[in-house]
PDB file of N, CA and C in Angstrom:
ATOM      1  N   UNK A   1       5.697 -13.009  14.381  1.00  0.00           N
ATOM      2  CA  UNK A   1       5.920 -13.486  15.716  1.00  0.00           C
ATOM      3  C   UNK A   1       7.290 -14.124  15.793  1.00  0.00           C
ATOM      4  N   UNK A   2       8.066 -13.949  17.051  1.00  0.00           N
ATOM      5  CA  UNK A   2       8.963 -14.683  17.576  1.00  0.00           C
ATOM      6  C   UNK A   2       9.140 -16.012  17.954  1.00  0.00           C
ATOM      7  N   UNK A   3       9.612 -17.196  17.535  1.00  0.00           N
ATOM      8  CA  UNK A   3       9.481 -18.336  18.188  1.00  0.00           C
ATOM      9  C   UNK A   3      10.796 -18.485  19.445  1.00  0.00           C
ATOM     10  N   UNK A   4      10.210 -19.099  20.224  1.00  0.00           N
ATOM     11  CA  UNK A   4      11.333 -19.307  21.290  1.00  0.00           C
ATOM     12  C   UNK A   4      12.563 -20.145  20.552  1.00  0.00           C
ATOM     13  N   UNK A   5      12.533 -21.285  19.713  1.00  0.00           N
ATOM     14  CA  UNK A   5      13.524 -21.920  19.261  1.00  0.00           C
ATOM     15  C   UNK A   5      13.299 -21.528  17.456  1.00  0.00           C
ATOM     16  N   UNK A   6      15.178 -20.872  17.230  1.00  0.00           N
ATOM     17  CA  UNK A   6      14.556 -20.587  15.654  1.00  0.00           C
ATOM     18  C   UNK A   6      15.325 -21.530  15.071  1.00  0.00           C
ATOM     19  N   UNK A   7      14.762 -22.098  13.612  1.00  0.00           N
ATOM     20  CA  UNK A   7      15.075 -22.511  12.922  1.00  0.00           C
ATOM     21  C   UNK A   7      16.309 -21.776  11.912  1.00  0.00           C
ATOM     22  N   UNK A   8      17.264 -22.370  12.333  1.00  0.00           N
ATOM     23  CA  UNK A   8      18.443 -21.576  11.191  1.00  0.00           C
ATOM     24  C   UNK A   8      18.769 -19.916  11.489  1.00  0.00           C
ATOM     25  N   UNK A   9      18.305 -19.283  10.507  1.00  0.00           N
ATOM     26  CA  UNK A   9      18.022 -18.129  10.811  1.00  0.00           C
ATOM     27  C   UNK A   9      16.322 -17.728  10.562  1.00  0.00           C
ATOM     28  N   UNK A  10      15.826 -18.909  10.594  1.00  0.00           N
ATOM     29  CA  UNK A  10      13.956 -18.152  10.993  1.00  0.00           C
ATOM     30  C   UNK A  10      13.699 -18.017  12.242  1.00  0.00           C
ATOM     31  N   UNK A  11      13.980 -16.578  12.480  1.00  0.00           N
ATOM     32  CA  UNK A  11      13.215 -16.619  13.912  1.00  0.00           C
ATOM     33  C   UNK A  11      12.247 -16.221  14.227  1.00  0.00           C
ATOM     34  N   UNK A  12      11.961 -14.900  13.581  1.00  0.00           N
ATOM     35  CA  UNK A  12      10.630 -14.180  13.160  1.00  0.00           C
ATOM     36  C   UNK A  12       9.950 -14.837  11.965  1.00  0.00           C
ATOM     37  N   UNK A  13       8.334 -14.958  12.337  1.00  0.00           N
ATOM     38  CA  UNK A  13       7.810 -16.074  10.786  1.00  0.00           C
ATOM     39  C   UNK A  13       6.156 -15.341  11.211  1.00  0.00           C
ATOM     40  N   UNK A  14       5.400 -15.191  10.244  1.00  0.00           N
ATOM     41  CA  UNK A  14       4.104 -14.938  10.379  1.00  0.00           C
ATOM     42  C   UNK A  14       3.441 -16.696  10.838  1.00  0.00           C
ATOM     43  N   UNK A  15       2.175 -16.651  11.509  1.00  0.00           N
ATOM     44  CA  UNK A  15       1.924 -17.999  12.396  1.00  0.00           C
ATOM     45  C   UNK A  15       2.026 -19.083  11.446  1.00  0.00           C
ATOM     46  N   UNK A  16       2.235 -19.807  11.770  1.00  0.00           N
ATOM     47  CA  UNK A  16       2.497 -21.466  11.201  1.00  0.00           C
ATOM     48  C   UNK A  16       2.452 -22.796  11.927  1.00  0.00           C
ATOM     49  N   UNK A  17       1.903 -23.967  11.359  1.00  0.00           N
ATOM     50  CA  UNK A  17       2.098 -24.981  12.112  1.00  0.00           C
ATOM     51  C   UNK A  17       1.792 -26.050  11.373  1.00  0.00           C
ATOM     52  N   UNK A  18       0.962 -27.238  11.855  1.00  0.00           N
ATOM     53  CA  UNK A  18       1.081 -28.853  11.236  1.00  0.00           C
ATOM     54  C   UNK A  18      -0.400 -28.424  10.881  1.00  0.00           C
ATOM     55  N   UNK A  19      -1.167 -29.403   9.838  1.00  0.00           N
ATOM     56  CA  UNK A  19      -2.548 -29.210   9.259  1.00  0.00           C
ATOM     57  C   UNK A  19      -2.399 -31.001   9.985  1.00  0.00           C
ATOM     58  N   UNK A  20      -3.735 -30.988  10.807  1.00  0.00           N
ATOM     59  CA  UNK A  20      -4.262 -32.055  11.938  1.00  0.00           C
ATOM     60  C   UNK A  20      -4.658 -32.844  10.888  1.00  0.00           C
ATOM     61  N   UNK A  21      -4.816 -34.127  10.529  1.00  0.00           N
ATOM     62  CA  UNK A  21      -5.506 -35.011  10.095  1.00  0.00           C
ATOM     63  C   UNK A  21      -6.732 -34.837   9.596  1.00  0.00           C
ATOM     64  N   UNK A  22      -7.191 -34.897   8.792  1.00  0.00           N
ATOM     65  CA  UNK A  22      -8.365 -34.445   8.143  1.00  0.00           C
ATOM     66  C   UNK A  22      -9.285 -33.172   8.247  1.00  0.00           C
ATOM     67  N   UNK A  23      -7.609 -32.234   8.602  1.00  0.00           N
ATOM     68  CA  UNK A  23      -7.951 -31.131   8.047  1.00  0.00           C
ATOM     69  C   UNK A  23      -7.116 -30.408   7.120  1.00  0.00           C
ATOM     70  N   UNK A  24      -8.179 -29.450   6.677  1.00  0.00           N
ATOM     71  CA  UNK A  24      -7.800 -28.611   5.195  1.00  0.00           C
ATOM     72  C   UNK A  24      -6.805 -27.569   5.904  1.00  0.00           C
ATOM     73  N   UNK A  25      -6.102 -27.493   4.851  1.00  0.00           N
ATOM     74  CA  UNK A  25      -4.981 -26.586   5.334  1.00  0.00           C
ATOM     75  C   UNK A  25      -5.696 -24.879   5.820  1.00  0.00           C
ATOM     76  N   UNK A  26      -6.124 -24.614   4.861  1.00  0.00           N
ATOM     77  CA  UNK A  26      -6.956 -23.025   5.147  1.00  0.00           C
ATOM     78  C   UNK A  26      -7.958 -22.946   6.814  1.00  0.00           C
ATOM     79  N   UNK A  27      -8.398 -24.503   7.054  1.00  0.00           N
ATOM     80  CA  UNK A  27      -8.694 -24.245   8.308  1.00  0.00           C
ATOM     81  C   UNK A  27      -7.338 -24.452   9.737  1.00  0.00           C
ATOM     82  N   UNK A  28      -5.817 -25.262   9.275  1.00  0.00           N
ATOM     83  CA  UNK A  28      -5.288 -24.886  10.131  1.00  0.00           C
ATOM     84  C   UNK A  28      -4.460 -23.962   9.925  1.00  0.00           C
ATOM     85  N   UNK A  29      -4.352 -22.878   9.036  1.00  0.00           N
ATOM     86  CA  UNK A  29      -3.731 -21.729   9.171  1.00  0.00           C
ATOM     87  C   UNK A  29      -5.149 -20.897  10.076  1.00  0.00           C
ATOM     88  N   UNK A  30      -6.475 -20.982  10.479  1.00  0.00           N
ATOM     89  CA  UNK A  30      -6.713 -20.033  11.433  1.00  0.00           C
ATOM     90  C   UNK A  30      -6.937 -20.852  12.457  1.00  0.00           C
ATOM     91  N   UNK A  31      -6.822 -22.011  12.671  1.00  0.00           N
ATOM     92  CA  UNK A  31      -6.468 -22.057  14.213  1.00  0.00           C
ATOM     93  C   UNK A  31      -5.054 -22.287  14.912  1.00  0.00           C
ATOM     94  N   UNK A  32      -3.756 -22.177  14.151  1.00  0.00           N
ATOM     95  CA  UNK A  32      -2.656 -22.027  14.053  1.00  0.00           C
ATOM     96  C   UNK A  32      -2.522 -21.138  14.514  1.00  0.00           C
ATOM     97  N   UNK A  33      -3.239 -19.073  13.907  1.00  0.00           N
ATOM     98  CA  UNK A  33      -3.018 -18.303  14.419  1.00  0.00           C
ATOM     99  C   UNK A  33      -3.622 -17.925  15.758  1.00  0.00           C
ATOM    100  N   UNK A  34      -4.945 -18.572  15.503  1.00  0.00           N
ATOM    101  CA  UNK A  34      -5.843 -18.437  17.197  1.00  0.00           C
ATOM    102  C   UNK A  34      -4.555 -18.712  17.962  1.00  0.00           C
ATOM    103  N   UNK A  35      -4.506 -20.459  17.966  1.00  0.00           N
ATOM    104  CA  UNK A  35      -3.226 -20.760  18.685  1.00  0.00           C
ATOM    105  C   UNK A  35      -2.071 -20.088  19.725  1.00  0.00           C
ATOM    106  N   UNK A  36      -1.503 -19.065  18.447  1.00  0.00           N
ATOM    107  CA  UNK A  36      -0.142 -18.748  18.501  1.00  0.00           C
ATOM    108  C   UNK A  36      -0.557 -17.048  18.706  1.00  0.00           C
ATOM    109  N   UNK A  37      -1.509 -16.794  18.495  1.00  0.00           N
ATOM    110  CA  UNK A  37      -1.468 -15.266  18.828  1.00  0.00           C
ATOM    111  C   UNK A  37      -2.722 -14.182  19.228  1.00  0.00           C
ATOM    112  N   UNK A  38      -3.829 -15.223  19.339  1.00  0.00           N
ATOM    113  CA  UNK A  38      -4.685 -15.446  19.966  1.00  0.00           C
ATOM    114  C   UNK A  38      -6.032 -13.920  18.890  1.00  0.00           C
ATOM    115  N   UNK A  39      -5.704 -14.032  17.541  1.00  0.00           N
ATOM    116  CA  UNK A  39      -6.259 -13.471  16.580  1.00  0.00           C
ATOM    117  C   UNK A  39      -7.359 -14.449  15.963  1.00  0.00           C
ATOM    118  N   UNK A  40      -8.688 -13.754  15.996  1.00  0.00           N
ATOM    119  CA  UNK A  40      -9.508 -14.685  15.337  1.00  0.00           C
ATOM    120  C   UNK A  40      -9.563 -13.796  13.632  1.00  0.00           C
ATOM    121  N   UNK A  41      -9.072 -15.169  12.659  1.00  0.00           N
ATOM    122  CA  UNK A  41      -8.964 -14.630  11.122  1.00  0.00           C
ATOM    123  C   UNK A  41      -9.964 -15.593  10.300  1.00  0.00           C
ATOM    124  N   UNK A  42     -10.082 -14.919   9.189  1.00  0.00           N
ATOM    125  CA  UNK A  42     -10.652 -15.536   8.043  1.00  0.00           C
ATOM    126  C   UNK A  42      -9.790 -15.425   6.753  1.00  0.00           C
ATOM    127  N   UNK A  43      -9.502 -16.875   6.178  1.00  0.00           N
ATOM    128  CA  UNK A  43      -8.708 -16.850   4.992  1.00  0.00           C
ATOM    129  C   UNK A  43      -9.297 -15.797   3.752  1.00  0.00           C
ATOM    130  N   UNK A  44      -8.876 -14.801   3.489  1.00  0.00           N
ATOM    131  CA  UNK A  44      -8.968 -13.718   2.590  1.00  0.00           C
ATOM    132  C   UNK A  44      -8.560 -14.329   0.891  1.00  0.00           C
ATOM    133  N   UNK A  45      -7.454 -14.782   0.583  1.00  0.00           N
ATOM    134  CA  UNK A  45      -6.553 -14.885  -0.156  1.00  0.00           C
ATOM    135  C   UNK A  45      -5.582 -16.198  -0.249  1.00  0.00           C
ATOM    136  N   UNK A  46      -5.829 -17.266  -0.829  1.00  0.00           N
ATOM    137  CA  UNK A  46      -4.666 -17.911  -1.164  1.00  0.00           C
ATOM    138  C   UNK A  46      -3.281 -17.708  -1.501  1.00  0.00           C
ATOM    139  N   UNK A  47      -2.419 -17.654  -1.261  1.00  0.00           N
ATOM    140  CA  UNK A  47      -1.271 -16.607  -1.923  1.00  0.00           C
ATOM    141  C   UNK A  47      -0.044 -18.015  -2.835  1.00  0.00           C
ATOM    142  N   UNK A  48      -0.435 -19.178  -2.073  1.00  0.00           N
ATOM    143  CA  UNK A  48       0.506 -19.563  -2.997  1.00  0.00           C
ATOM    144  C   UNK A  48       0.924 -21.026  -1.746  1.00  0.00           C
ATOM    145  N   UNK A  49       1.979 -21.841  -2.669  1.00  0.00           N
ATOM    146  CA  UNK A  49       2.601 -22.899  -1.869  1.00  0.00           C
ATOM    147  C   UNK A  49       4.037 -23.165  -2.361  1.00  0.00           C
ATOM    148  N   UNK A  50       5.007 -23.762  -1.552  1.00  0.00           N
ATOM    149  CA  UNK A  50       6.173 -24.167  -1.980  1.00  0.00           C
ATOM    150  C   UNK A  50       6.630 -24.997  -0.882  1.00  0.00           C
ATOM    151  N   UNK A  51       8.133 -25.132  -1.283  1.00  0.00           N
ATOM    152  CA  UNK A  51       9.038 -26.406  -0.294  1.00  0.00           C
ATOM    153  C   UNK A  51       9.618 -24.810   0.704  1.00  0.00           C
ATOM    154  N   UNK A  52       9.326 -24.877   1.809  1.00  0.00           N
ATOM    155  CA  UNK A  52      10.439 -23.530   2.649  1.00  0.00           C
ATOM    156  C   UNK A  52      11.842 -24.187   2.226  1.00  0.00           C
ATOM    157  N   UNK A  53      13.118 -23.457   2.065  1.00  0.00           N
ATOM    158  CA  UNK A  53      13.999 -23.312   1.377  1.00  0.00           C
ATOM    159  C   UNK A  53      15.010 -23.808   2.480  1.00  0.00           C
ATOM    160  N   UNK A  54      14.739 -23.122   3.959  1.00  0.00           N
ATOM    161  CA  UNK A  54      15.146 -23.162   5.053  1.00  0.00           C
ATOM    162  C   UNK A  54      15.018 -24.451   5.501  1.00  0.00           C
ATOM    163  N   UNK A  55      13.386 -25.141   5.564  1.00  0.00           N
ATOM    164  CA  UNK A  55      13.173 -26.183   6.626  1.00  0.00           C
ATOM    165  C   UNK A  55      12.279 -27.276   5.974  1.00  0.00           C
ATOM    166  N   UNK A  56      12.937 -27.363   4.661  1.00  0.00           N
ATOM    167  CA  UNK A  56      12.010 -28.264   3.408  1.00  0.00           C
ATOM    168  C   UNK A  56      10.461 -28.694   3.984  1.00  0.00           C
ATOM    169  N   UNK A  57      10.232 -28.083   4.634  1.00  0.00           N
ATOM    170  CA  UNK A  57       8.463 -28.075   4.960  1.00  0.00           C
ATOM    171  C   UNK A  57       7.511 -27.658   3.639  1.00  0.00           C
ATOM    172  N   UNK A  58       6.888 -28.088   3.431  1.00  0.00           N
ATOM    173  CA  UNK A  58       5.280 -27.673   2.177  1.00  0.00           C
ATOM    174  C   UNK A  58       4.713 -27.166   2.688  1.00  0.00           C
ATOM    175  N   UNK A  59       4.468 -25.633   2.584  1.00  0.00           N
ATOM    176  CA  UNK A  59       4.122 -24.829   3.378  1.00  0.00           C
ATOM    177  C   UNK A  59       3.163 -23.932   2.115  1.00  0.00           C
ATOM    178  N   UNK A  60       2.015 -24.248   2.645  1.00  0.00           N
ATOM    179  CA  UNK A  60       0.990 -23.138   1.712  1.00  0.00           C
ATOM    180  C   UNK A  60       0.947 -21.815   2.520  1.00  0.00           C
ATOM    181  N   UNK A  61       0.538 -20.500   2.040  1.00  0.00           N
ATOM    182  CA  UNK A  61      -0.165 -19.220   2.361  1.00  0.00           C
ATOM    183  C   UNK A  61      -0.860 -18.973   2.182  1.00  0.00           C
ATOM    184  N   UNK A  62      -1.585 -18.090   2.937  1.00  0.00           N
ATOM    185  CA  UNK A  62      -2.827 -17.374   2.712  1.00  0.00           C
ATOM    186  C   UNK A  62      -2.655 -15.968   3.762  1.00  0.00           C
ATOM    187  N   UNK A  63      -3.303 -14.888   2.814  1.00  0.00           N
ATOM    188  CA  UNK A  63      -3.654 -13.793   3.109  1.00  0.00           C
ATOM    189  C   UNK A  63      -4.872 -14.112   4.192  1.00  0.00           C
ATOM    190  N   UNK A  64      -4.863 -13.019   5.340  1.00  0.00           N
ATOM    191  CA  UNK A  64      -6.114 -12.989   5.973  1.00  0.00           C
ATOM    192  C   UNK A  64      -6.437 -12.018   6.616  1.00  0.00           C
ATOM    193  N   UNK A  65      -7.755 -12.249   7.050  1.00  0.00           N
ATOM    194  CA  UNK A  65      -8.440 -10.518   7.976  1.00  0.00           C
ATOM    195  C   UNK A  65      -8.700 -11.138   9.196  1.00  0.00           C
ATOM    196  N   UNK A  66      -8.332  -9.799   9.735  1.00  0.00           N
ATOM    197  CA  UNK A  66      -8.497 -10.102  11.967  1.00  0.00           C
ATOM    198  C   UNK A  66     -10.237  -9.954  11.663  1.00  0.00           C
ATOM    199  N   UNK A  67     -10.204 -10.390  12.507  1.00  0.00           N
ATOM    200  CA  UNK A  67     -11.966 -10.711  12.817  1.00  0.00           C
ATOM    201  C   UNK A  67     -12.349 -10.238  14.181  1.00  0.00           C
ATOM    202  N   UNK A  68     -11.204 -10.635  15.029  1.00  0.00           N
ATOM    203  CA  UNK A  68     -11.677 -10.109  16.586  1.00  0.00           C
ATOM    204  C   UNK A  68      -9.983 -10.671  16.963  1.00  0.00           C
ATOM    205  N   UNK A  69      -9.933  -9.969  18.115  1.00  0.00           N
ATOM    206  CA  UNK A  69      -8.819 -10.204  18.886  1.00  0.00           C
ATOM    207  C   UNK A  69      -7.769  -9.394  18.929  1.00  0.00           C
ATOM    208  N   UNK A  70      -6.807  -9.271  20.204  1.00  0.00           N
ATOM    209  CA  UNK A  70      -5.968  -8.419  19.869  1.00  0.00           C
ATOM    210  C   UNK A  70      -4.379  -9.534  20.216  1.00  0.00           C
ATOM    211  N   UNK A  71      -3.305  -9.013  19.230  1.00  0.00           N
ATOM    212  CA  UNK A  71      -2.303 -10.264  19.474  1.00  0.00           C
ATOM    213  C   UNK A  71      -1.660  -9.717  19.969  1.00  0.00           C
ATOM    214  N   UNK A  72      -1.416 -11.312  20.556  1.00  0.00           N
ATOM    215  CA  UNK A  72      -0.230 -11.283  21.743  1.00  0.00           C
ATOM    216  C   UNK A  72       0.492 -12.670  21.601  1.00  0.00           C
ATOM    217  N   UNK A  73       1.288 -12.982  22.619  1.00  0.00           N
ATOM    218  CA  UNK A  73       1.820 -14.488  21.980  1.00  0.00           C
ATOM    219  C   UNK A  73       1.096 -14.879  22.978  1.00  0.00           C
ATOM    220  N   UNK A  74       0.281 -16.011  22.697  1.00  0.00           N
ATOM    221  CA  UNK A  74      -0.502 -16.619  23.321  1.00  0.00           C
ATOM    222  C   UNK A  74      -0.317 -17.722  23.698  1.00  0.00           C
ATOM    223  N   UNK A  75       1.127 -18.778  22.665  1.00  0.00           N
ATOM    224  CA  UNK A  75       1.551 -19.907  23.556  1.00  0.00           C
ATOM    225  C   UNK A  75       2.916 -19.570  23.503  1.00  0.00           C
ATOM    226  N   UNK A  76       2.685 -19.157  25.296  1.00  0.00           N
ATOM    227  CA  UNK A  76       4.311 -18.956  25.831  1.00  0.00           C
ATOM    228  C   UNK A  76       5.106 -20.082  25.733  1.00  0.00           C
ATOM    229  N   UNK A  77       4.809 -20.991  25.546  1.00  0.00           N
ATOM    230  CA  UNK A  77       6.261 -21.703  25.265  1.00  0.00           C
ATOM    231  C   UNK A  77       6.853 -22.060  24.178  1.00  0.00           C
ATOM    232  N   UNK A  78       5.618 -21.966  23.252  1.00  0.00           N
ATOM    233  CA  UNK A  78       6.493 -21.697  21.604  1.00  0.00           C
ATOM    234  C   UNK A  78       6.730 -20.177  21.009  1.00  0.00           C
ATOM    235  N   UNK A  79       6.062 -19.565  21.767  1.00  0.00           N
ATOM    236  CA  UNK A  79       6.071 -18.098  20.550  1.00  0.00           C
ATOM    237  C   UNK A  79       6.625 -16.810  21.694  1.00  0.00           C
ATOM    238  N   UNK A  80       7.540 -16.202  21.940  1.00  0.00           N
ATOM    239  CA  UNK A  80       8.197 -15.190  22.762  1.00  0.00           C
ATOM    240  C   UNK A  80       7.574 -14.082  22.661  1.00  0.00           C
ATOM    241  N   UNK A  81       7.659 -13.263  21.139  1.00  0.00           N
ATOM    242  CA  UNK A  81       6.534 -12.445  20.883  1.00  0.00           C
ATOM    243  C   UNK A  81       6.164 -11.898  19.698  1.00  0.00           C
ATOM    244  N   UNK A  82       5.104 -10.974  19.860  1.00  0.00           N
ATOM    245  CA  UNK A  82       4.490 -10.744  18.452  1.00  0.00           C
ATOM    246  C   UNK A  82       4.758  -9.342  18.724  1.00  0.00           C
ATOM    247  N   UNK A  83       4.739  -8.843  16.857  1.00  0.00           N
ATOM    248  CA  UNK A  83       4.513  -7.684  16.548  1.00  0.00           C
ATOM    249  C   UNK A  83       3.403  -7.207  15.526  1.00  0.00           C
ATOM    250  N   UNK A  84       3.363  -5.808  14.774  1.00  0.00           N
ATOM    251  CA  UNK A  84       3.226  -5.574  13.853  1.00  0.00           C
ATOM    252  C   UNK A  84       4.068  -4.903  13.483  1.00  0.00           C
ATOM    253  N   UNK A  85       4.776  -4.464  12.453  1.00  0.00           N
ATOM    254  CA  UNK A  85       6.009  -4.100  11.830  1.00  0.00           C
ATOM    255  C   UNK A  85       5.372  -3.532  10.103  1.00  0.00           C
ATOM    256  N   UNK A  86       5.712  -2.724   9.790  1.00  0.00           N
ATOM    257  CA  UNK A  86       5.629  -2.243   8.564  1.00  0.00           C
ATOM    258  C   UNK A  86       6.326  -2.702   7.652  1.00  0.00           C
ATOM    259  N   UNK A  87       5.775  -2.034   6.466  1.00  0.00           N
ATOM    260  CA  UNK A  87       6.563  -3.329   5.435  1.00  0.00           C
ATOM    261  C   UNK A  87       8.023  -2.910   5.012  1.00  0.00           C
ATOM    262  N   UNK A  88       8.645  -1.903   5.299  1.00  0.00           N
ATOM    263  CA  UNK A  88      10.080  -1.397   5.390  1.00  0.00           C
ATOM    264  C   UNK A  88      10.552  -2.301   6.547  1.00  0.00           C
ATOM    265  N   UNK A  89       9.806  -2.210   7.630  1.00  0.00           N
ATOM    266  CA  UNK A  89      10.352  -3.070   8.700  1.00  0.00           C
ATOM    267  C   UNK A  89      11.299  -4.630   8.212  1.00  0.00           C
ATOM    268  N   UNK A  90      10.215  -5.416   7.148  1.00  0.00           N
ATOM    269  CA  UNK A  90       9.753  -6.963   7.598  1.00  0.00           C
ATOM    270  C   UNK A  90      11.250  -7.397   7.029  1.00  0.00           C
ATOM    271  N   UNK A  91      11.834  -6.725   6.212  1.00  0.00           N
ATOM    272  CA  UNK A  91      13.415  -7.313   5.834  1.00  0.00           C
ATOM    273  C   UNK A  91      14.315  -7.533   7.339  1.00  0.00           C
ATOM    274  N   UNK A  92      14.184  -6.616   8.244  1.00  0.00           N
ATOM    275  CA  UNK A  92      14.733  -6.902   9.634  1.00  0.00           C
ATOM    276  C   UNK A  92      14.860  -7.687  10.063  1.00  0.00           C
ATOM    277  N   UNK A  93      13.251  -8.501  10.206  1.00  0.00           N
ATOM    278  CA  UNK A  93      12.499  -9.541  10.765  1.00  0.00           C
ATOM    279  C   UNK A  93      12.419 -10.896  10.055  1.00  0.00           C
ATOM    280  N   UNK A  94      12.901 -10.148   8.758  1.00  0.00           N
ATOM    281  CA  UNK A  94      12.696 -11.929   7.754  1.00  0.00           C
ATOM    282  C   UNK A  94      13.910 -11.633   6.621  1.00  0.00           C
ATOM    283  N   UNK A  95      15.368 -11.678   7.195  1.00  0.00           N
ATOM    284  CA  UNK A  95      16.359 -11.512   6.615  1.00  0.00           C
ATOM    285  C   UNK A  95      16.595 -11.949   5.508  1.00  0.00           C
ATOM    286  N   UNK A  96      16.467 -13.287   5.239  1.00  0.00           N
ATOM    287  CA  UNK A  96      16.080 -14.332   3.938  1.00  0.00           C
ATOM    288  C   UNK A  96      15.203 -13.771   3.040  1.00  0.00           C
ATOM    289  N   UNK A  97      14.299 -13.532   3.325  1.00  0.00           N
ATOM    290  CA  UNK A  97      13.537 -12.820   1.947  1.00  0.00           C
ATOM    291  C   UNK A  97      11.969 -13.282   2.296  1.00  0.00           C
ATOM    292  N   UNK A  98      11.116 -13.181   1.441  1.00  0.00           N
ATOM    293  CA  UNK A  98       9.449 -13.819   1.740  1.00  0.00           C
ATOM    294  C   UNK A  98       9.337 -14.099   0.447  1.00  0.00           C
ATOM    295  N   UNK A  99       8.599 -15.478   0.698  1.00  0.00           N
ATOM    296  CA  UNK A  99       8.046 -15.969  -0.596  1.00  0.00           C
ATOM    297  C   UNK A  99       7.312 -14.891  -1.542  1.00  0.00           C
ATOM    298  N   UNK A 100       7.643 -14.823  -2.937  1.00  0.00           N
ATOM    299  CA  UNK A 100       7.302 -13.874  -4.269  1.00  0.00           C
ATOM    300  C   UNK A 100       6.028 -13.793  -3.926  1.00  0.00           C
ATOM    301  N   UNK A 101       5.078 -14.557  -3.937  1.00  0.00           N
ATOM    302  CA  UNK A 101       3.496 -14.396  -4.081  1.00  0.00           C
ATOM    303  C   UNK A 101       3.393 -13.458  -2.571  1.00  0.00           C
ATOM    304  N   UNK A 102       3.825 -13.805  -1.821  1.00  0.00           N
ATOM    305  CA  UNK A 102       3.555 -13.124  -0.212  1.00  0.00           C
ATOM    306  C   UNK A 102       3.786 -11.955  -0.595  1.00  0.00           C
ATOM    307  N   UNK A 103       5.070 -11.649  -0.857  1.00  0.00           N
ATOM    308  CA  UNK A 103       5.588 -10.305  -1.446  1.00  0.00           C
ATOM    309  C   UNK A 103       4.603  -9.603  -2.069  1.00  0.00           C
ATOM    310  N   UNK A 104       4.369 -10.092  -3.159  1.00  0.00           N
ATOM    311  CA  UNK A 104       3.528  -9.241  -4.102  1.00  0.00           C
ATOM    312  C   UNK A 104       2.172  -8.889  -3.216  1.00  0.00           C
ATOM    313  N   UNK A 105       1.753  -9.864  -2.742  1.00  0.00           N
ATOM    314  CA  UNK A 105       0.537  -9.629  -1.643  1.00  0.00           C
ATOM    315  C   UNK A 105       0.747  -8.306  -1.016  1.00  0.00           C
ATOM    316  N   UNK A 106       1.820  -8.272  -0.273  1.00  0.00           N
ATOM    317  CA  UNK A 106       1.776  -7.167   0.465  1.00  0.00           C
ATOM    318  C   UNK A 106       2.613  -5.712  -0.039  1.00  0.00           C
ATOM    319  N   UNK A 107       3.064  -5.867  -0.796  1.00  0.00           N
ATOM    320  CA  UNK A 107       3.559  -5.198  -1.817  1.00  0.00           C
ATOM    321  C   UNK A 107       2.228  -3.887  -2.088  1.00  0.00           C
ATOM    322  N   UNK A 108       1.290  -4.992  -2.526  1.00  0.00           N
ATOM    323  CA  UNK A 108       0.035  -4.478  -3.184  1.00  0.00           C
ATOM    324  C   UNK A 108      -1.354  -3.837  -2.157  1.00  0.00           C
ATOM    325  N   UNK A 109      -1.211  -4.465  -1.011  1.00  0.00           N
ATOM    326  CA  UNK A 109      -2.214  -4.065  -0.100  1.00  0.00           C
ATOM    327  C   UNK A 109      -1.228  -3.061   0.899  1.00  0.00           C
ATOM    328  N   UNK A 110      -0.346  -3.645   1.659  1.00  0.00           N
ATOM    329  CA  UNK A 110       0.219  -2.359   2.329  1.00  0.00           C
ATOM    330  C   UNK A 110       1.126  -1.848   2.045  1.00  0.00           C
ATOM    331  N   UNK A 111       1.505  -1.665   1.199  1.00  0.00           N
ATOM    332  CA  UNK A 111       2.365  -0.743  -0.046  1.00  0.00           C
ATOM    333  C   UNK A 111       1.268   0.251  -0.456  1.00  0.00           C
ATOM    334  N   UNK A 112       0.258   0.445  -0.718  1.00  0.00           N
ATOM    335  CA  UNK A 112      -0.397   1.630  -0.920  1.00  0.00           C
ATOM    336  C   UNK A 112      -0.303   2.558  -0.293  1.00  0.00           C
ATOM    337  N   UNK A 113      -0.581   4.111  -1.068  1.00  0.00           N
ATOM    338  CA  UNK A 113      -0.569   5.271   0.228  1.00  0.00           C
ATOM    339  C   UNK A 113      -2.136   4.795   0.363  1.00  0.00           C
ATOM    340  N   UNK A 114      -2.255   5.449   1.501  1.00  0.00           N
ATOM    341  CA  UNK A 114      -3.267   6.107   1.767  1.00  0.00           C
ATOM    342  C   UNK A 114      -4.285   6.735   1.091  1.00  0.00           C
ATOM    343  N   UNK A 115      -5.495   6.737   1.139  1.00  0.00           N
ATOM    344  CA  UNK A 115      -6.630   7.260   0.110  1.00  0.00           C
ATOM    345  C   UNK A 115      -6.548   8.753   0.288  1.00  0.00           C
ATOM    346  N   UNK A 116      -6.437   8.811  -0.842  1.00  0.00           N
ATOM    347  CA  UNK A 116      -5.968  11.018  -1.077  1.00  0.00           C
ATOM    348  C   UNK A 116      -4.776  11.176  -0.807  1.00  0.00           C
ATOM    349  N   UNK A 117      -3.821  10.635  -0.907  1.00  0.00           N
ATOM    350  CA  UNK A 117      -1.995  10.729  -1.455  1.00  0.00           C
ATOM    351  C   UNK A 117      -1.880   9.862  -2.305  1.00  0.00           C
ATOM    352  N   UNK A 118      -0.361  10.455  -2.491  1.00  0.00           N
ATOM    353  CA  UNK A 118       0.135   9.691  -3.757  1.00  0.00           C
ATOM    354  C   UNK A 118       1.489   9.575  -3.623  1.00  0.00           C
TER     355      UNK A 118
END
């Protein structure tokens, strides 16, 4: 997704936001994305944590599955818009690079062919 104001050069970022007060981070990465793109998910995958490099934020990941919903940017005044983009695409979209563990994540799930190619 697009944010209306980017950070540096983050402008495109998969959903993100603040973990509310006595909550666990894995529950505000899915209402972060409800939030911001109006996808109902379930944390799949831990993928990892670090300092963002960009915006010294502690920023954990997690892999996840749509559950219901179809995205869109859902808060117009922070998020302009969403896509889906392939993974040749996401260097476009995330010039800087993606955290190693993310990488490998998707590296490994949509980096595959297809069942019966090779």
């Amino acid at each position: 997704m697009r944010r209306r104001v980017a950070e540096g050069n983050l402008s495109w970022q998969f959903p993100a936001g603040k973990v509310e007060p006595g909550e666990a981070w894995e529950d505000a990465a899915v209402r972060e994305t409800k939030e911001e793109t109006d996808l109902d998910v379930s944390v799949a995958w831990v993928l990892g944590e670090r300092r963002h490099p960009a915006t010294g934020r502690l920023v954990s990941y997690a892999a996840c599955d749509v559950v219901a919903g179809s995205a869109r940017a859902a808060a117009p005044a922070e998020i302009a818009e969403v896509a889906w983009v392939t993974l040749a695409q996401l260097p476009g979209y995330i010039p800087d690079g993606i955290f190693e563990p993310v990488q490998r994540y998707l590296d490994a799930v949509i980096g595959l062919p297809p069942c019966g190619q090779n």
